[in-house]
N, C-alpha and C. Protein backbone atom coordinates (compact mmCIF):
# COMPACT_ATOMS: atom_id res chain seq x y z
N UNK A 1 2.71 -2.30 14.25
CA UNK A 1 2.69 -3.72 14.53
C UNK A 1 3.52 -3.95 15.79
N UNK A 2 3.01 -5.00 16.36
CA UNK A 2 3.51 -5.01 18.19
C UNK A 2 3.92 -6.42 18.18
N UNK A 3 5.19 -6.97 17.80
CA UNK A 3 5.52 -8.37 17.56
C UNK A 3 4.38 -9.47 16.94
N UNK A 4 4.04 -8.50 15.72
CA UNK A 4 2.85 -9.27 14.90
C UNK A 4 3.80 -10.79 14.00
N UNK A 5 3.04 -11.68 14.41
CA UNK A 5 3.64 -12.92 13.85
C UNK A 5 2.87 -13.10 12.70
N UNK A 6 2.87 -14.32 11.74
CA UNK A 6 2.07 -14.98 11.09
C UNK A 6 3.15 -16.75 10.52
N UNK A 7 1.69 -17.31 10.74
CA UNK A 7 1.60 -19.07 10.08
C UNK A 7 0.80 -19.14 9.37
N UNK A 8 1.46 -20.24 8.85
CA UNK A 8 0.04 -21.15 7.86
C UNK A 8 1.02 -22.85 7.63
N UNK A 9 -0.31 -23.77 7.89
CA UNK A 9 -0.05 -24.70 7.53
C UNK A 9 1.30 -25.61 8.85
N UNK A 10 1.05 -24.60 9.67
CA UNK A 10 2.17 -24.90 10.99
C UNK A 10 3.85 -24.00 10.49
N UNK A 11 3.69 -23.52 9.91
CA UNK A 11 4.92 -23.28 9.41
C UNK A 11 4.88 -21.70 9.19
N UNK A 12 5.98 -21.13 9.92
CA UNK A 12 5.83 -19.47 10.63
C UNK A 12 6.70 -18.86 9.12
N UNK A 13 5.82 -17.96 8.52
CA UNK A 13 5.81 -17.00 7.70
C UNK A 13 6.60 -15.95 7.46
N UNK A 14 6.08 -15.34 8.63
CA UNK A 14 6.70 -14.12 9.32
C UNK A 14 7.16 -14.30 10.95
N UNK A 15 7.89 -14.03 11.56
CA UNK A 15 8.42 -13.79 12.68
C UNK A 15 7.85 -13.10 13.61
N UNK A 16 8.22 -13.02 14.28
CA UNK A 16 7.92 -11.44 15.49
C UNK A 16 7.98 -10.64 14.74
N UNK A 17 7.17 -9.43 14.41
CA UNK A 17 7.92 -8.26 14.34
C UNK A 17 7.26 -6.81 14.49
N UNK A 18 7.69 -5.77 14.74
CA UNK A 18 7.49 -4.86 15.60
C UNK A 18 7.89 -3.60 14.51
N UNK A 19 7.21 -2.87 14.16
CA UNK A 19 7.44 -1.69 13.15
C UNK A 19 6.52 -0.61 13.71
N UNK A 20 6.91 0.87 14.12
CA UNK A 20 6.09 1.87 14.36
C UNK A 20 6.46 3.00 13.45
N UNK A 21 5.50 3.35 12.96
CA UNK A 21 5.36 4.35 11.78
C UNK A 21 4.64 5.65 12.01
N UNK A 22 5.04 6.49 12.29
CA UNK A 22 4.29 7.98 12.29
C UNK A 22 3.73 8.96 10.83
N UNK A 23 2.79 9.81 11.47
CA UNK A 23 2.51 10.43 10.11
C UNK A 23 3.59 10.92 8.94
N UNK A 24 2.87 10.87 7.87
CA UNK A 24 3.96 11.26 7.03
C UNK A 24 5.71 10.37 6.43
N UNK A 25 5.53 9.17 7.97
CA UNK A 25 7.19 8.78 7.57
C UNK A 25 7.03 7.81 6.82
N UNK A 26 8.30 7.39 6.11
CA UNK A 26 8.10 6.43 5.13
C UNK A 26 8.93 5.62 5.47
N UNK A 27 9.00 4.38 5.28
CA UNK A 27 10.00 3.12 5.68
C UNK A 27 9.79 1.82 4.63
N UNK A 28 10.81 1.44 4.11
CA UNK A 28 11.28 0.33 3.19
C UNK A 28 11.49 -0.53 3.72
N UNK A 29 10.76 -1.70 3.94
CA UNK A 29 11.20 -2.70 4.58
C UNK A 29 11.96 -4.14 4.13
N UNK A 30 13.00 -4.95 3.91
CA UNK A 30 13.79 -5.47 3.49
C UNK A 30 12.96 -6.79 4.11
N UNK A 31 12.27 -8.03 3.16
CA UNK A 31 11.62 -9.26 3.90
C UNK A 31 12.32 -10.75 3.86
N UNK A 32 13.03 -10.83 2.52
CA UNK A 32 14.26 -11.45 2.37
C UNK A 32 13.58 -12.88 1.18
N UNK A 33 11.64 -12.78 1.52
CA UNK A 33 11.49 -13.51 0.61
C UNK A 33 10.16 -12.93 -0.01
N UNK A 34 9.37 -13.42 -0.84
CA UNK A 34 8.23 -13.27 -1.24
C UNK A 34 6.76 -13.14 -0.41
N UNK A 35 6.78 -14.60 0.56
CA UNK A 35 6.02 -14.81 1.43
C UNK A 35 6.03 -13.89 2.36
N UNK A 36 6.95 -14.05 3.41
CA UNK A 36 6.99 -12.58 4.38
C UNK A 36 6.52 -11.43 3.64
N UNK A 37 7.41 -11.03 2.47
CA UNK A 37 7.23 -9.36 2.33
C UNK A 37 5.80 -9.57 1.92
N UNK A 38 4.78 -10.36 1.27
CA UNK A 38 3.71 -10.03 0.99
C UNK A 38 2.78 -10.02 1.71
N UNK A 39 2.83 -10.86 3.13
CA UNK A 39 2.36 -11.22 4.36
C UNK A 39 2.49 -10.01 5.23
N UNK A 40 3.68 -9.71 5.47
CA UNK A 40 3.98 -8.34 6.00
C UNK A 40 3.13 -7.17 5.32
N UNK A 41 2.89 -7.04 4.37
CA UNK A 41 2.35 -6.30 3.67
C UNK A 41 0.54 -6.16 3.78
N UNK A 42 0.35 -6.75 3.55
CA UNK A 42 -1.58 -7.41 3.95
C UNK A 42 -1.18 -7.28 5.00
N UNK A 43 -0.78 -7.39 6.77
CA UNK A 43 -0.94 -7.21 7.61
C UNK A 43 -0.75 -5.57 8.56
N UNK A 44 0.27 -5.53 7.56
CA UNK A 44 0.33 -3.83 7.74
C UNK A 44 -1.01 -2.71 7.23
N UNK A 45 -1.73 -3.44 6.33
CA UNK A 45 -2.73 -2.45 5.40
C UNK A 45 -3.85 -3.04 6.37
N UNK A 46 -3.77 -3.79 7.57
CA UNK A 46 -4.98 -4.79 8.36
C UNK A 46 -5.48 -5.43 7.33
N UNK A 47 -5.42 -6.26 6.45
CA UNK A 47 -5.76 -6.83 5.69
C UNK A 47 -5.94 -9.06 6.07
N UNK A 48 -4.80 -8.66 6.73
CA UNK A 48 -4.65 -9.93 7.25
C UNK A 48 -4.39 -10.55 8.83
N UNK A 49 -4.89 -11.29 9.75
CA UNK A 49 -4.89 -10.86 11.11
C UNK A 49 -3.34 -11.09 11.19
N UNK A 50 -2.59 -11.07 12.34
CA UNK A 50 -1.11 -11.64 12.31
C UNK A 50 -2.17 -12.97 13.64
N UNK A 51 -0.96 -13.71 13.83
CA UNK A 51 -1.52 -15.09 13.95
C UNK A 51 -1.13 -14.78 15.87
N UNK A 52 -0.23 -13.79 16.02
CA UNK A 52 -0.02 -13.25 17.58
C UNK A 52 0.43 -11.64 17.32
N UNK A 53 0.63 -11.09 18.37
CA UNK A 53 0.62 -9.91 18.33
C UNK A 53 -0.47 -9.46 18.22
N UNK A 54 -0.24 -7.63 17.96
CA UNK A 54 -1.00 -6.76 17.48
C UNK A 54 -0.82 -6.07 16.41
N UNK A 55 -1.71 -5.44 15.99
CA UNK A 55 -1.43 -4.41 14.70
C UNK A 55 -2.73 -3.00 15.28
N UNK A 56 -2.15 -2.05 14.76
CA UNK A 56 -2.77 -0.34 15.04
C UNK A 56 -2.52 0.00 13.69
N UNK A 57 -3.54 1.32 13.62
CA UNK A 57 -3.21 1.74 12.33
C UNK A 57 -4.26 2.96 13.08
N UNK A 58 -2.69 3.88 13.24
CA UNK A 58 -3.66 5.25 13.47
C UNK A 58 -4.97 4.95 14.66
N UNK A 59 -4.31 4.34 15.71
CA UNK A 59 -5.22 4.14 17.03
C UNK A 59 -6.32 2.76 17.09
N UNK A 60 -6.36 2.19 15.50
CA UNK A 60 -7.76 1.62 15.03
C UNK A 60 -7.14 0.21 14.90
N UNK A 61 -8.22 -0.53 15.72
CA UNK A 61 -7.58 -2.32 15.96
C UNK A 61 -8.27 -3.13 14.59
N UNK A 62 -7.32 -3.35 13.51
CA UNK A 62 -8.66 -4.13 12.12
C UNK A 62 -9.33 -4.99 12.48
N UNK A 63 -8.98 -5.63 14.10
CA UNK A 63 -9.67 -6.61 13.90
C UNK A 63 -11.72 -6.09 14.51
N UNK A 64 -10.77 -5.13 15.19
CA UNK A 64 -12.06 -4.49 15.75
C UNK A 64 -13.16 -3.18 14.88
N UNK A 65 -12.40 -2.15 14.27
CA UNK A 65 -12.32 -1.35 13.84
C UNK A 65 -11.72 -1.42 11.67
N UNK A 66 -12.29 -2.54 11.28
CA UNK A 66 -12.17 -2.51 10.12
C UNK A 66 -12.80 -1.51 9.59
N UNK A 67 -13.83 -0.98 9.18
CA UNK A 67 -14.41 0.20 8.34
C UNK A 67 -13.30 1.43 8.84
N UNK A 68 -12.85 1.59 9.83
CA UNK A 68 -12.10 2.82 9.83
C UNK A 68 -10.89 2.80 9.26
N UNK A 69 -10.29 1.62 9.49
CA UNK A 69 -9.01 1.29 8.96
C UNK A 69 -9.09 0.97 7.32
N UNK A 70 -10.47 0.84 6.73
CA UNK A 70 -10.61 0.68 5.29
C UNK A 70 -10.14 2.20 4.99
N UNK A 71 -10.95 3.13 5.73
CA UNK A 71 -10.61 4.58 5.54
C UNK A 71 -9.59 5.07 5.08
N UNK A 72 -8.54 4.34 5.83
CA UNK A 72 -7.75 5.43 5.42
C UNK A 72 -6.15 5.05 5.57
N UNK A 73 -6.49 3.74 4.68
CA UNK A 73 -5.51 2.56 4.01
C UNK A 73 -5.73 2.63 2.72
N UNK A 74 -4.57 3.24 2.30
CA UNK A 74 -4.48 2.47 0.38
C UNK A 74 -3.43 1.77 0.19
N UNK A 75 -4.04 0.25 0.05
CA UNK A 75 -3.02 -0.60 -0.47
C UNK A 75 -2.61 -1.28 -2.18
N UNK A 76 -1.84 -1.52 -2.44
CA UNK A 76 -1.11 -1.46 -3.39
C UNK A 76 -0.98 -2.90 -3.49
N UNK A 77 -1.49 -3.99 -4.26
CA UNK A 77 -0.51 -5.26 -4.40
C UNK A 77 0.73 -5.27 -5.18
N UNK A 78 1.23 -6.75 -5.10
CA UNK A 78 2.84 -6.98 -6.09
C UNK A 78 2.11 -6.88 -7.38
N UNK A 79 0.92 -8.08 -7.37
CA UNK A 79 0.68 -8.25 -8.97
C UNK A 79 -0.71 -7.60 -8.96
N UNK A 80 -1.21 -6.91 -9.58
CA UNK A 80 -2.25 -6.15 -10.28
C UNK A 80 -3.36 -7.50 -10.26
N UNK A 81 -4.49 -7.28 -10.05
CA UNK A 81 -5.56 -8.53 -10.35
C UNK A 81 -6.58 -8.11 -11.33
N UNK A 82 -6.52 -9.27 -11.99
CA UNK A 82 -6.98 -8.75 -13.72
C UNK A 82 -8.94 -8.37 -12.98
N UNK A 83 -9.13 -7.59 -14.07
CA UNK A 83 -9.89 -6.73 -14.01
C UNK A 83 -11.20 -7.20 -15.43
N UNK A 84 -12.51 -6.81 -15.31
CA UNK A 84 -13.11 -6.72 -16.10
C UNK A 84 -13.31 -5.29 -16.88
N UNK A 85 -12.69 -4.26 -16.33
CA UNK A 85 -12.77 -2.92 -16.71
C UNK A 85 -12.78 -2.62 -17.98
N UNK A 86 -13.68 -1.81 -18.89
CA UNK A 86 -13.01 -1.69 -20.44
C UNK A 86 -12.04 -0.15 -20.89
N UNK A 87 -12.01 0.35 -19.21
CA UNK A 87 -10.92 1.74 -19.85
C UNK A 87 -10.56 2.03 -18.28
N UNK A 88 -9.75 2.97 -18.36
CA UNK A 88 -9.21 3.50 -17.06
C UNK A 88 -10.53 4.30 -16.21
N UNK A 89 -11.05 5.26 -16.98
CA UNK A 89 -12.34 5.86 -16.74
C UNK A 89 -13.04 4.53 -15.89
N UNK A 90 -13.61 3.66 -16.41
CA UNK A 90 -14.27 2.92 -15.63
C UNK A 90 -14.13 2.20 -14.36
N UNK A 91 -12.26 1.76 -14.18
CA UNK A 91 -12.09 1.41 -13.04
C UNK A 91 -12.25 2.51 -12.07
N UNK A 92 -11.95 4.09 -12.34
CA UNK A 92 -11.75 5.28 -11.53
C UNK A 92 -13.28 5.53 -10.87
N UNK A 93 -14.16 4.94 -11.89
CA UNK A 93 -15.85 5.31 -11.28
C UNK A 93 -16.37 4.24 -10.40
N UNK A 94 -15.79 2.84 -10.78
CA UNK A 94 -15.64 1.86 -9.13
C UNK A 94 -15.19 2.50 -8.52
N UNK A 95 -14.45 2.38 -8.03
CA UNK A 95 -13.50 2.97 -7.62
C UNK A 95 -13.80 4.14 -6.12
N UNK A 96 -14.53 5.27 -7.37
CA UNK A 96 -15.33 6.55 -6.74
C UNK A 96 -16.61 6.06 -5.89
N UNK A 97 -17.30 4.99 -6.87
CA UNK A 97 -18.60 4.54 -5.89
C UNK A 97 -18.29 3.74 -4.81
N UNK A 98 -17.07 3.05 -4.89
CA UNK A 98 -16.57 1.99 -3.52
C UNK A 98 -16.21 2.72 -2.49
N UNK A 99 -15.76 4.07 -2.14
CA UNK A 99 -15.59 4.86 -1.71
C UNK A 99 -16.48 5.96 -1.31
N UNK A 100 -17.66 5.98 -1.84
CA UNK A 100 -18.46 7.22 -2.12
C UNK A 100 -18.02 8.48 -2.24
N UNK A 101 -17.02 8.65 -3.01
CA UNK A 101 -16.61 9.96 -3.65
C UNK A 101 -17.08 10.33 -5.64
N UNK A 102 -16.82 11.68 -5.36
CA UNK A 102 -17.85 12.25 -6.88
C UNK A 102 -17.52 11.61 -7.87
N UNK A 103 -18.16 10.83 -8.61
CA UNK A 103 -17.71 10.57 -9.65
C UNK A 103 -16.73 11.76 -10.71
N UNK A 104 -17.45 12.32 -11.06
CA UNK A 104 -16.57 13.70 -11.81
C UNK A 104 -15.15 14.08 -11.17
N UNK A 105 -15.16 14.51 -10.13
CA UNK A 105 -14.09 14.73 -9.51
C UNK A 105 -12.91 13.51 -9.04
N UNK A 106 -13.16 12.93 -9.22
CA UNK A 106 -12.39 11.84 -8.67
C UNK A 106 -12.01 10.89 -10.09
N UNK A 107 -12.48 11.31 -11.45
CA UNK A 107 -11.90 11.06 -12.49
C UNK A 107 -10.78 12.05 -13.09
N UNK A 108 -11.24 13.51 -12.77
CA UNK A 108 -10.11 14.35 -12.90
C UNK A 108 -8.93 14.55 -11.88
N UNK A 109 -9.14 13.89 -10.48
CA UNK A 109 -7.83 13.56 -9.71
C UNK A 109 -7.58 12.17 -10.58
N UNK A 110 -7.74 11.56 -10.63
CA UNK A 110 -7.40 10.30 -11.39
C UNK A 110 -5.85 10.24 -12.35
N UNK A 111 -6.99 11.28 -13.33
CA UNK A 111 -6.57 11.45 -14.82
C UNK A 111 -4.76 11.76 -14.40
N UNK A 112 -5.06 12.99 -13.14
CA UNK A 112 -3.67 14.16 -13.32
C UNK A 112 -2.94 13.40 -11.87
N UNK A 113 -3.41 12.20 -11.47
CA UNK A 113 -2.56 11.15 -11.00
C UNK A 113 -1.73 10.35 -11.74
N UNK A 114 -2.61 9.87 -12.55
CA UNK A 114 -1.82 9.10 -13.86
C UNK A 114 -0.64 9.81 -14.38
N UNK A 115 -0.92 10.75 -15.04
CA UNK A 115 0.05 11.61 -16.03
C UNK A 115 0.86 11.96 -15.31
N UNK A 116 0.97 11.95 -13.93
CA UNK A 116 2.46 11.89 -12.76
C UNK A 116 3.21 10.49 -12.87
N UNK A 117 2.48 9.47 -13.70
CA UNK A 117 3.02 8.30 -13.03
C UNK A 117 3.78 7.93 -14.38
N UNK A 118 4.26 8.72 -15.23
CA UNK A 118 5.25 8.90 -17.01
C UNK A 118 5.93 7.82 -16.34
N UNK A 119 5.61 6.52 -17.00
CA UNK A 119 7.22 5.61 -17.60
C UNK A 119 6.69 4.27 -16.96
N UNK A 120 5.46 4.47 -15.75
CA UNK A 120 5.00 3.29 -14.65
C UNK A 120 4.15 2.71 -15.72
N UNK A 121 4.29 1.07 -15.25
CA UNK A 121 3.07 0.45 -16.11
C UNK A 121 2.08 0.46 -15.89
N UNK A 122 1.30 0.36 -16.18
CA UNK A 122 -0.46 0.69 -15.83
C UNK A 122 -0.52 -0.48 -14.80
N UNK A 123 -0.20 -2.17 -14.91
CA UNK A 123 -0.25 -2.70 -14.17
C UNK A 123 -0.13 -2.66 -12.53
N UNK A 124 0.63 -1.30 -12.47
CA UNK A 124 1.03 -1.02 -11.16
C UNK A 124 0.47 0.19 -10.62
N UNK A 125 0.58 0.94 -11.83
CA UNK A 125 -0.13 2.43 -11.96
C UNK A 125 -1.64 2.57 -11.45
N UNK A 126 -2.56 2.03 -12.23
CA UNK A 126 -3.62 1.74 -12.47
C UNK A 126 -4.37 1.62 -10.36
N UNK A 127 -3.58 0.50 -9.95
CA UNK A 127 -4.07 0.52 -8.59
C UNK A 127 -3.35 1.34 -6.92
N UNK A 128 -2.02 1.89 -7.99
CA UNK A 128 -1.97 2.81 -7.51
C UNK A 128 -3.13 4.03 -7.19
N UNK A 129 -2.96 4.60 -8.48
CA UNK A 129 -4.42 5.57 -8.51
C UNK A 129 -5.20 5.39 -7.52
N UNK A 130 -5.97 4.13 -8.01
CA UNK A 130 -7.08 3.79 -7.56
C UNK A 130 -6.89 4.22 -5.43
N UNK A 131 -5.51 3.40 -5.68
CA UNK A 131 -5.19 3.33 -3.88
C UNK A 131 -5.17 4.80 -3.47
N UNK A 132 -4.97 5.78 -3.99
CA UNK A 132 -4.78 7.32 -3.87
C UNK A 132 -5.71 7.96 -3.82
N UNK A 133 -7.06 7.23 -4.76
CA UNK A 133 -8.08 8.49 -4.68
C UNK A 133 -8.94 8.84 -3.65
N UNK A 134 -8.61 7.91 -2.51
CA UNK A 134 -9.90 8.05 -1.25
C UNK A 134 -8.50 8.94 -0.52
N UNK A 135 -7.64 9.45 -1.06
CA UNK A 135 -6.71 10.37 0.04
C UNK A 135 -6.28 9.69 1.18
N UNK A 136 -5.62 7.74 1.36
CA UNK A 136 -4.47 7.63 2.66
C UNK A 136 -4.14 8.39 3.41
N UNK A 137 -4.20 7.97 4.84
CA UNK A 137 -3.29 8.53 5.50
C UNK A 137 -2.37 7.54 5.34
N UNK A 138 -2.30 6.27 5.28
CA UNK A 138 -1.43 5.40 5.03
C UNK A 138 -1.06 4.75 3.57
N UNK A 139 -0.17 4.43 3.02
CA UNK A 139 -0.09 3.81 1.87
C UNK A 139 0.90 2.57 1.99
N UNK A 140 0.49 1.13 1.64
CA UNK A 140 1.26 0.04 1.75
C UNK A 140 1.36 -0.37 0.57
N UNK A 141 2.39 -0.72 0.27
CA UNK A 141 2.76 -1.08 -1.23
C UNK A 141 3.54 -2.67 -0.89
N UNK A 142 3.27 -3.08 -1.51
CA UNK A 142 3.66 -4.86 -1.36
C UNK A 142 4.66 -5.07 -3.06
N UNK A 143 6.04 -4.70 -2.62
CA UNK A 143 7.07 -5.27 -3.46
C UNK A 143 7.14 -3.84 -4.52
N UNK A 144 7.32 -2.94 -4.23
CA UNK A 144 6.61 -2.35 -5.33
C UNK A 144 8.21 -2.04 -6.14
N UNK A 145 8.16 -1.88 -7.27
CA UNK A 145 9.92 -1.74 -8.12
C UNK A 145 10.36 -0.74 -7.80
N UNK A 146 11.45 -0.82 -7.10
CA UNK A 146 12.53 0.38 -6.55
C UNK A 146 12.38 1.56 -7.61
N UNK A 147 12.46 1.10 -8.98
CA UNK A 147 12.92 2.14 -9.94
C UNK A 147 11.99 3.25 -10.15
N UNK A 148 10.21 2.88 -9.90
CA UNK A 148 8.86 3.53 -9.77
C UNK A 148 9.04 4.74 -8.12
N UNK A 149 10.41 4.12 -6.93
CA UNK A 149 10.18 5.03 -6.39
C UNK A 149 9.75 6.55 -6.58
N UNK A 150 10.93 7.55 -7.23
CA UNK A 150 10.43 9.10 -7.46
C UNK A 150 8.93 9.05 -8.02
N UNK A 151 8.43 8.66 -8.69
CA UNK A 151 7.38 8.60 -9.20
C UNK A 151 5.60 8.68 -8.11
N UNK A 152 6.09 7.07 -7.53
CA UNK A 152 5.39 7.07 -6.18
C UNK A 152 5.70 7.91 -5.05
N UNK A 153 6.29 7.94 -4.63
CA UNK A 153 6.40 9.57 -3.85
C UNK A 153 5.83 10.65 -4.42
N UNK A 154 6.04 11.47 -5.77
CA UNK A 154 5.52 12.40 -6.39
C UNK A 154 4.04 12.46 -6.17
N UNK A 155 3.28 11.42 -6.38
CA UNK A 155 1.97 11.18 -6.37
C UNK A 155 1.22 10.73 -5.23
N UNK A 156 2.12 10.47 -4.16
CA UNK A 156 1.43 9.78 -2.74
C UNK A 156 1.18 11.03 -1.73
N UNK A 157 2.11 12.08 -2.09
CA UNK A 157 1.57 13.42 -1.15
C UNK A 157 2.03 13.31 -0.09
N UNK A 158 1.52 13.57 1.42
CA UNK A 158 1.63 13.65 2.31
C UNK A 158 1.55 12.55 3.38
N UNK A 159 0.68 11.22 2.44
CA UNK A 159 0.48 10.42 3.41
C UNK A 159 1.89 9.53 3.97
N UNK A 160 1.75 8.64 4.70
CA UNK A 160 2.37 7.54 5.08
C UNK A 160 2.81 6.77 4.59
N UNK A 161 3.79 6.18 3.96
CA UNK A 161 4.07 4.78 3.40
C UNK A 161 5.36 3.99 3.83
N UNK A 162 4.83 2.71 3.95
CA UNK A 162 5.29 1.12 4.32
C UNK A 162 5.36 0.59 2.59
N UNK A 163 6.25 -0.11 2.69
CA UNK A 163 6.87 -0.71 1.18
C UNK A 163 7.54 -2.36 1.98
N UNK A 164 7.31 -2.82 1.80
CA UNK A 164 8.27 -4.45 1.72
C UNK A 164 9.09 -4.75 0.49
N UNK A 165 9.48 -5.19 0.73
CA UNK A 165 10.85 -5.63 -0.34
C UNK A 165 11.72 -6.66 -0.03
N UNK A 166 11.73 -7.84 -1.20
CA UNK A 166 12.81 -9.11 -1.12
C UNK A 166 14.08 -8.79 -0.76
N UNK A 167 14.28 -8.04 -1.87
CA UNK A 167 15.69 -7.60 -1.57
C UNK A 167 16.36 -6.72 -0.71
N UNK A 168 17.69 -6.76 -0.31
CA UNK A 168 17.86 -5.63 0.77
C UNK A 168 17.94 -4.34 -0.29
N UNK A 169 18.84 -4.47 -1.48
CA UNK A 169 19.12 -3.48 -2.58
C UNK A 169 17.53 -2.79 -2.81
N UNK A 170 17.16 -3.28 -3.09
CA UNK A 170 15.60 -2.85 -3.76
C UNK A 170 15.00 -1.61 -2.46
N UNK A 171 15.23 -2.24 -1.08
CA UNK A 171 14.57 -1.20 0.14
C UNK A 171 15.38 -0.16 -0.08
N UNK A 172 17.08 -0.37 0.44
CA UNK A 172 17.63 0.86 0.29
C UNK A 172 17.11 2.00 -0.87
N UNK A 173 17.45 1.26 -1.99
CA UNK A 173 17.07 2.07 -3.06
C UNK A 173 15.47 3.02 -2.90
N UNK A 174 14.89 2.01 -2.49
CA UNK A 174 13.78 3.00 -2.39
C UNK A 174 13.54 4.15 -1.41
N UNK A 175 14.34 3.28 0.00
CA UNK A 175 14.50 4.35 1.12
C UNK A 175 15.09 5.72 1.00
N UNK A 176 16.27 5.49 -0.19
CA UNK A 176 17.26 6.51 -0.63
C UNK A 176 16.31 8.02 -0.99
N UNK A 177 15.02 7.42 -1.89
CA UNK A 177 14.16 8.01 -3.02
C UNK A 177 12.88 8.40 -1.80
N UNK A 178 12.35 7.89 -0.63
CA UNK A 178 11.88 8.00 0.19
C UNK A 178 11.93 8.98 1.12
N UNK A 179 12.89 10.08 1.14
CA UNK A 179 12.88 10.99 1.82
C UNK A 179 12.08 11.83 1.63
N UNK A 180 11.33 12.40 2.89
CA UNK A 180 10.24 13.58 2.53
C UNK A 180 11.18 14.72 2.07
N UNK A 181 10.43 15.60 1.23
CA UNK A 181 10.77 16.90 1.18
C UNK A 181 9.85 18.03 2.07
């Protein structure tokens, strides 16, 4: 992001702001409220335009270059959005077809995604997964609970991840848990 702003309603959201992220690094970002960090968040995954500035993601402009940047963005919301699904299996086979990956295979990465994620609620879990199985290079997580850090790391691999956070406590903490190995 290249002093990506955002408004609504005349009334500035987010600020300037300027974040560069390389492969693999991870960064916790501290937003101070709800609005920003979730704003920040959708704009980092190109999800949302910023209202000035720019945003890149891996060379690719969303505003220009959305299908590539769908590629190889998994984003994460704060709150989970209720679902018609009647089992985990079934969201994992959306999921696979929204993506065009194997069904079969992409239920057994699923499965042994999950069973990494011991103690996470499914509410969070659940689209985690989901955000994991097309393989990120990037991963944006919007608020996600400091305490799920080790967990999310364990299961995010190699890619990239951006995190927002209200609190300053909550980033550190996660930043702490954020170190690559």
């Amino acid at each position: 992001m290249r002093d990506a702003s955002y408004a609504r309603g005349g009334r500035e959201i987010v600020a300037p702001f300027t974040i560069t992220l390389d492969e693999n690094e991870r960064l916790a970002h501290p937003c101070g409220n709800d609005a920003a960090a979730s704003t920040i968040a959708l704009m980092a995954a190109g999800l949302v335009r910023p209202a000035s500035g720019r945003i890149f993601i891996a060379a690719f402009d969303p505003r220009i270059q959305p299908t590539q940047v769908k590629r190889i963005v998994g984003y994460v919301p704060h709150e989970a959005l209720p679902h018609d699904f009647p089992s985990f299996t079934r969201y994992i086979e959306f999921r696979a077809t929204l993506w065009g990956l194997p069904r079969a295979a992409s239920i057994v990465r699923a499965r042994a995604l999950l069973a990494r994620l011991d103690g996470v609620h499914e509410a969070f879990a659940y689209p985690l997964v989901g955000a994991l199985l097309s393989e990120p290079r990037l991963l944006v997580l919007d608020r996600p609970q400091a305490a799920y850090a080790p967990q999310i790391l364990d299961v995010a691999g190699e890619c990239a991840i951006f995190s927002t956070h209200v609190l300053e406590r909550d980033a550190q903490r996660f930043a702490q848990e954020a170190v690559p190995v």
